[in-house]
PDB file of N, CA and C in Angstrom:
ATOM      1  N   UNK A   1     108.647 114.754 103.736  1.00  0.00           N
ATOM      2  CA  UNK A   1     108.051 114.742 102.412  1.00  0.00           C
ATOM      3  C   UNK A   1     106.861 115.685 102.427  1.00  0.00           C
ATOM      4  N   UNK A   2     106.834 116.456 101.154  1.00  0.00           N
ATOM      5  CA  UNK A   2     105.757 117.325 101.019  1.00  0.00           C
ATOM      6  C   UNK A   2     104.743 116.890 100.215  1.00  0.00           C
ATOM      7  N   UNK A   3     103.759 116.680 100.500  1.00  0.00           N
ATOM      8  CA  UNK A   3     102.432 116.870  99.447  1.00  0.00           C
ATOM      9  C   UNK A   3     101.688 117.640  98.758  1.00  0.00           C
ATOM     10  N   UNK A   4     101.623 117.859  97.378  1.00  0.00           N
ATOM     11  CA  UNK A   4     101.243 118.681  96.481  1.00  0.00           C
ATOM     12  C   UNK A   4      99.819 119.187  96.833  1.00  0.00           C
ATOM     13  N   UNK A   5      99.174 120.206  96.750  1.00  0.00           N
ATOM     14  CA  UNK A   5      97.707 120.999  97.312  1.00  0.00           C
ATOM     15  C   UNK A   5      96.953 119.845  96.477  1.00  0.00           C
ATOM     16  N   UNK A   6      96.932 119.522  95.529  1.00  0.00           N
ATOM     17  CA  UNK A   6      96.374 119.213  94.197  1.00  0.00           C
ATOM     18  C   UNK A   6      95.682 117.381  95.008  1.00  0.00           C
ATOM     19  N   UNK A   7      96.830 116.862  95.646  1.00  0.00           N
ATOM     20  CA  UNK A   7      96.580 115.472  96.115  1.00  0.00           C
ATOM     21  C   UNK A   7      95.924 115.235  97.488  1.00  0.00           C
ATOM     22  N   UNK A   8      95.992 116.567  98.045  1.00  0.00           N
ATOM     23  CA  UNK A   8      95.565 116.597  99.766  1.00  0.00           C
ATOM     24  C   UNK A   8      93.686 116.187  99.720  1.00  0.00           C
ATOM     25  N   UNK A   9      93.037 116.532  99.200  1.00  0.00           N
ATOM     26  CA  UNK A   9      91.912 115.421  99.331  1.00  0.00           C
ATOM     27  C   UNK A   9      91.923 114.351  98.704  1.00  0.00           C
ATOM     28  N   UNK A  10      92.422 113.450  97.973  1.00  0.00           N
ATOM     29  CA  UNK A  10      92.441 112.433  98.109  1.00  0.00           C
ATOM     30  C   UNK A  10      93.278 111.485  98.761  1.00  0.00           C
ATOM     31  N   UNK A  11      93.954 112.289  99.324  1.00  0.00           N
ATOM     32  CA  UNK A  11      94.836 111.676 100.872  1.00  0.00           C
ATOM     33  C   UNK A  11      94.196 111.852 101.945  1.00  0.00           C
ATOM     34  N   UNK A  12      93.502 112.795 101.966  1.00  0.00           N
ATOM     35  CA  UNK A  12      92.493 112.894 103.450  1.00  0.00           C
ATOM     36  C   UNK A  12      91.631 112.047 103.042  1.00  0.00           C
ATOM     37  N   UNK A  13      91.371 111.994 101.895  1.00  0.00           N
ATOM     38  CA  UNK A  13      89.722 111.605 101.937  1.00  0.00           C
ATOM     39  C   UNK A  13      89.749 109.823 101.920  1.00  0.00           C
ATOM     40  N   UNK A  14      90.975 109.432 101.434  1.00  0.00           N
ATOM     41  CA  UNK A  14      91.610 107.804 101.726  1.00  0.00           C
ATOM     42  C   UNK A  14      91.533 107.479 103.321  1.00  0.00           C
ATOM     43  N   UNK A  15      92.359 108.078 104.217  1.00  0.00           N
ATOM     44  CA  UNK A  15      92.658 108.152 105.457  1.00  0.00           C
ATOM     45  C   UNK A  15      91.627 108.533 106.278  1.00  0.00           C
ATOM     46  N   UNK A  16      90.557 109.635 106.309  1.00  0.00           N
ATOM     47  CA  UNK A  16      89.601 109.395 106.519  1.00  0.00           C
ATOM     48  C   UNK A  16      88.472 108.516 106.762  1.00  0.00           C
ATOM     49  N   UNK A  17      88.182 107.727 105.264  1.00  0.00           N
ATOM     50  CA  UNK A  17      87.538 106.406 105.187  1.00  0.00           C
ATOM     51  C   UNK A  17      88.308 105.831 106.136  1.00  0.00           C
ATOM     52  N   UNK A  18      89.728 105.223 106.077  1.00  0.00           N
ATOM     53  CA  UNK A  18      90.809 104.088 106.678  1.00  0.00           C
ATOM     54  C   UNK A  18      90.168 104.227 108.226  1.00  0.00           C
ATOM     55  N   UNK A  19      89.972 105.401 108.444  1.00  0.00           N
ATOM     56  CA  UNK A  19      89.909 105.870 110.114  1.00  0.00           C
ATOM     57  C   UNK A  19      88.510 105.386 110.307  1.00  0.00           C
ATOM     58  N   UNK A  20      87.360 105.770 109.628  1.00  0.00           N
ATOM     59  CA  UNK A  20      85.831 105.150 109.891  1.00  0.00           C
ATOM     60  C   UNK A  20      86.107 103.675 110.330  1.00  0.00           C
ATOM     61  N   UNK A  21      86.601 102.872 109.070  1.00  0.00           N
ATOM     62  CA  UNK A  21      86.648 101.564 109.121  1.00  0.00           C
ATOM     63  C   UNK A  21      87.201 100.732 110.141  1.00  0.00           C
ATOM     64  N   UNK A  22      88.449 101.611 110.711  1.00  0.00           N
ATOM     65  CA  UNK A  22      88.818 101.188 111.498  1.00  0.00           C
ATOM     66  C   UNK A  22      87.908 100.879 112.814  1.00  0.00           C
ATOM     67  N   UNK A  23      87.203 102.144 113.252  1.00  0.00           N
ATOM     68  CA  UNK A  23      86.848 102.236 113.938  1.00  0.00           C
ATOM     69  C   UNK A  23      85.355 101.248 113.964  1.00  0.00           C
ATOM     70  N   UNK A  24      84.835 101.226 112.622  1.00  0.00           N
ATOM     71  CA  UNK A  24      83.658 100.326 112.711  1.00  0.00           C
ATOM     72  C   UNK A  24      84.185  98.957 112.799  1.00  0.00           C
ATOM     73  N   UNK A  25      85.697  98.329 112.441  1.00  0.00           N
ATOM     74  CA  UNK A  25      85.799  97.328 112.660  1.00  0.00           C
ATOM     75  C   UNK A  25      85.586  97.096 114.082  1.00  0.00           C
ATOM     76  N   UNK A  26      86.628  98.195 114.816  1.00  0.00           N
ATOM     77  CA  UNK A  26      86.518  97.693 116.664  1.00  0.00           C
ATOM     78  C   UNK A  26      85.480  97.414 116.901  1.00  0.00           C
ATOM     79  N   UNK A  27      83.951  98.238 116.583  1.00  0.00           N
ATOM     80  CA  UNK A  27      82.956  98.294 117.034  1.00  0.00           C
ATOM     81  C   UNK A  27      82.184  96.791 116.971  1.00  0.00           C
ATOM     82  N   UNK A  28      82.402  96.046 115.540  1.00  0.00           N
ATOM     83  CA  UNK A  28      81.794  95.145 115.379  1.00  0.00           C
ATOM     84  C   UNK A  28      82.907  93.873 115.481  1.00  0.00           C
ATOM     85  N   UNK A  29      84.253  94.181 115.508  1.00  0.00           N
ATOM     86  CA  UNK A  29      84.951  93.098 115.436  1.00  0.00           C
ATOM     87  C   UNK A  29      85.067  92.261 114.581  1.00  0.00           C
ATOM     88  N   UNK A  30      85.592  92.726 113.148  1.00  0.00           N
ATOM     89  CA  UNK A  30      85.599  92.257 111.927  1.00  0.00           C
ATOM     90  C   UNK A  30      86.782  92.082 111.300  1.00  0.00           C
ATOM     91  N   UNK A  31      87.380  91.262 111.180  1.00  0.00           N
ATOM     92  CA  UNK A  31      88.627  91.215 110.482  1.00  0.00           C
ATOM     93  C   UNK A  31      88.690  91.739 108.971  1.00  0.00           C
ATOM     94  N   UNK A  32      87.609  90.934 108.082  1.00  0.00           N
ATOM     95  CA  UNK A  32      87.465  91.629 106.925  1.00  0.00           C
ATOM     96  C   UNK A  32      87.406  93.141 106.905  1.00  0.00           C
ATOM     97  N   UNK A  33      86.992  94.063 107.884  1.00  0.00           N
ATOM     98  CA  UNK A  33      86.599  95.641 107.590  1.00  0.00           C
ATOM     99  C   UNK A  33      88.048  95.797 108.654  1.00  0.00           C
ATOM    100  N   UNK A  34      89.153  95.432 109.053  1.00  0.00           N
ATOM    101  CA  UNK A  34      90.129  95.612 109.408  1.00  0.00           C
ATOM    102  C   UNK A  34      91.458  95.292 107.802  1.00  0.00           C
ATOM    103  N   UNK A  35      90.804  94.487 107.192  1.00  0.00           N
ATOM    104  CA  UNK A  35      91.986  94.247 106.397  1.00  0.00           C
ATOM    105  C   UNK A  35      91.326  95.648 105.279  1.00  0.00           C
ATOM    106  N   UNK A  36      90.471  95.431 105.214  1.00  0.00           N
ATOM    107  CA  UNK A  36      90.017  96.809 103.988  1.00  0.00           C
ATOM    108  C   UNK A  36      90.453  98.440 104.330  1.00  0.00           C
ATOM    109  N   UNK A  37      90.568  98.506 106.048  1.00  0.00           N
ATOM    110  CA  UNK A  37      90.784  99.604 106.471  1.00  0.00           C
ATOM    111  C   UNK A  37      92.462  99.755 106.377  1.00  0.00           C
ATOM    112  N   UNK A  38      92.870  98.571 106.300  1.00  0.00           N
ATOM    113  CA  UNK A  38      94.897  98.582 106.358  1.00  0.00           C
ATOM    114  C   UNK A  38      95.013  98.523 104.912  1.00  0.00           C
ATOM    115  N   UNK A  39      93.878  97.897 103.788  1.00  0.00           N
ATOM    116  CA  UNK A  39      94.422  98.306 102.299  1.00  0.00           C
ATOM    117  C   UNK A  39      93.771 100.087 102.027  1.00  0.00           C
ATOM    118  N   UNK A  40      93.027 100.896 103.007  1.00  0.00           N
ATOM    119  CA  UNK A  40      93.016 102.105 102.278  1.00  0.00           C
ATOM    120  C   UNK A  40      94.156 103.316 102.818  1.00  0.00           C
ATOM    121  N   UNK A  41      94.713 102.458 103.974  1.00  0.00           N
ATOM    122  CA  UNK A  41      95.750 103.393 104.525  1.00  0.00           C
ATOM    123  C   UNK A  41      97.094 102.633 103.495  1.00  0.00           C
ATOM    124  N   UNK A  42      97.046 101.963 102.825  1.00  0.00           N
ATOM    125  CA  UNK A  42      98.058 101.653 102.239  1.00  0.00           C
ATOM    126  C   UNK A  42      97.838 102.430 100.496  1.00  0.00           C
ATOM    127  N   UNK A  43      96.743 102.278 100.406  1.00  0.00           N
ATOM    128  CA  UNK A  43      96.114 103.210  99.325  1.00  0.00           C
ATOM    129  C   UNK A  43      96.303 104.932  99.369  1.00  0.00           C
ATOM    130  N   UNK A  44      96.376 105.088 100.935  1.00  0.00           N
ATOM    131  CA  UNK A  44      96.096 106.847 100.928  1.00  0.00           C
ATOM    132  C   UNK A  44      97.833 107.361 101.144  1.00  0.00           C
ATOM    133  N   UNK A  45      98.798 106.002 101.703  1.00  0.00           N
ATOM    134  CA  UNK A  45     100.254 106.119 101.389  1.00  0.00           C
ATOM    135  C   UNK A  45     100.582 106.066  99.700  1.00  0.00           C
ATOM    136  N   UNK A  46     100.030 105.723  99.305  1.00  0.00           N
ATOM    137  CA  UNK A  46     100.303 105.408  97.693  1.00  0.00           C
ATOM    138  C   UNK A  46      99.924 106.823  97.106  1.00  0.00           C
ATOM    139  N   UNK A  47      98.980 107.214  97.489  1.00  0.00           N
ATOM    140  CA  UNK A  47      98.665 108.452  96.704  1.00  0.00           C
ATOM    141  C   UNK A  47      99.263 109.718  97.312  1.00  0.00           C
ATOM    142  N   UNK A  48      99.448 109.707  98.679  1.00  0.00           N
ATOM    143  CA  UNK A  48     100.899 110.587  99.095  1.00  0.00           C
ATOM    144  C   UNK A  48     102.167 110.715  98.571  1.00  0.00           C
ATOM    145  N   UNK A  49     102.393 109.072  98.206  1.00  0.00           N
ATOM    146  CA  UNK A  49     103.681 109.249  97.240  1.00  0.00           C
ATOM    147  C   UNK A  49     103.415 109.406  95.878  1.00  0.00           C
ATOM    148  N   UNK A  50     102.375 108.999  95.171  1.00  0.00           N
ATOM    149  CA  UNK A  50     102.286 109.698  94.032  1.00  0.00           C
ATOM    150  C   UNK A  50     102.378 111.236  93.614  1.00  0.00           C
ATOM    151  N   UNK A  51     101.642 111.900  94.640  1.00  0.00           N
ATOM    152  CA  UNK A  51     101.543 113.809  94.748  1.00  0.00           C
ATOM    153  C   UNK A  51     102.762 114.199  95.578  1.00  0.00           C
ATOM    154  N   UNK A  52     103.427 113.378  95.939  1.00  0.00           N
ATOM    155  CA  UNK A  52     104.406 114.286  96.699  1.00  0.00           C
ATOM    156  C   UNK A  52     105.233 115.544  95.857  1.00  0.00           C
ATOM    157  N   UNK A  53     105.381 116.361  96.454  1.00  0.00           N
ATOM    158  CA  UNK A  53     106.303 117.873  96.237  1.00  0.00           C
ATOM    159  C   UNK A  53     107.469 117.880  96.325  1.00  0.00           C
ATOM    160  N   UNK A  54     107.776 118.727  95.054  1.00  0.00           N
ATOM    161  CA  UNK A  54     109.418 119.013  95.037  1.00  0.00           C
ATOM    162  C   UNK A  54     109.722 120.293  96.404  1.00  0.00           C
ATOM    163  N   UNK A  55     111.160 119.594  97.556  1.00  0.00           N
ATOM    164  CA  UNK A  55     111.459 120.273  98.393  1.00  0.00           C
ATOM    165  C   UNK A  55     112.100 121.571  97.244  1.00  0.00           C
ATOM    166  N   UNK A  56     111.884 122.517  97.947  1.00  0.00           N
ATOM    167  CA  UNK A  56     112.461 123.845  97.815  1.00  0.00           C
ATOM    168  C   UNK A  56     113.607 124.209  98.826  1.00  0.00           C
TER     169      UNK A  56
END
């Protein structure tokens, strides 16, 4: 699947955050900032499939 130019920062910029959080969860060991970090990677899949590109 391709992603449209138009959607690529707000797919990085979802996945990005997802990746901080993640990582601040390990740090502090938080389940709550683990479930927020698995709803923005589910958020930054959502908006991948929203912008996705017609194959050529």
């Amino acid at each position: 699947m391709t992603i449209a130019r138009e959607g690529l920062p707000y797919v990085a910029g979802a996945a990005g955050v997802a990746v901080l959080l993640f990582a601040l969860a390990l740090n502090r060991r938080s389940w709550p900032l683990w479930l927020l970090a698995l709803a923005l990677i589910v958020a930054a899949l959502g908006v991948s499939y929203a912008f996705r590109g017609e194959v050529r």
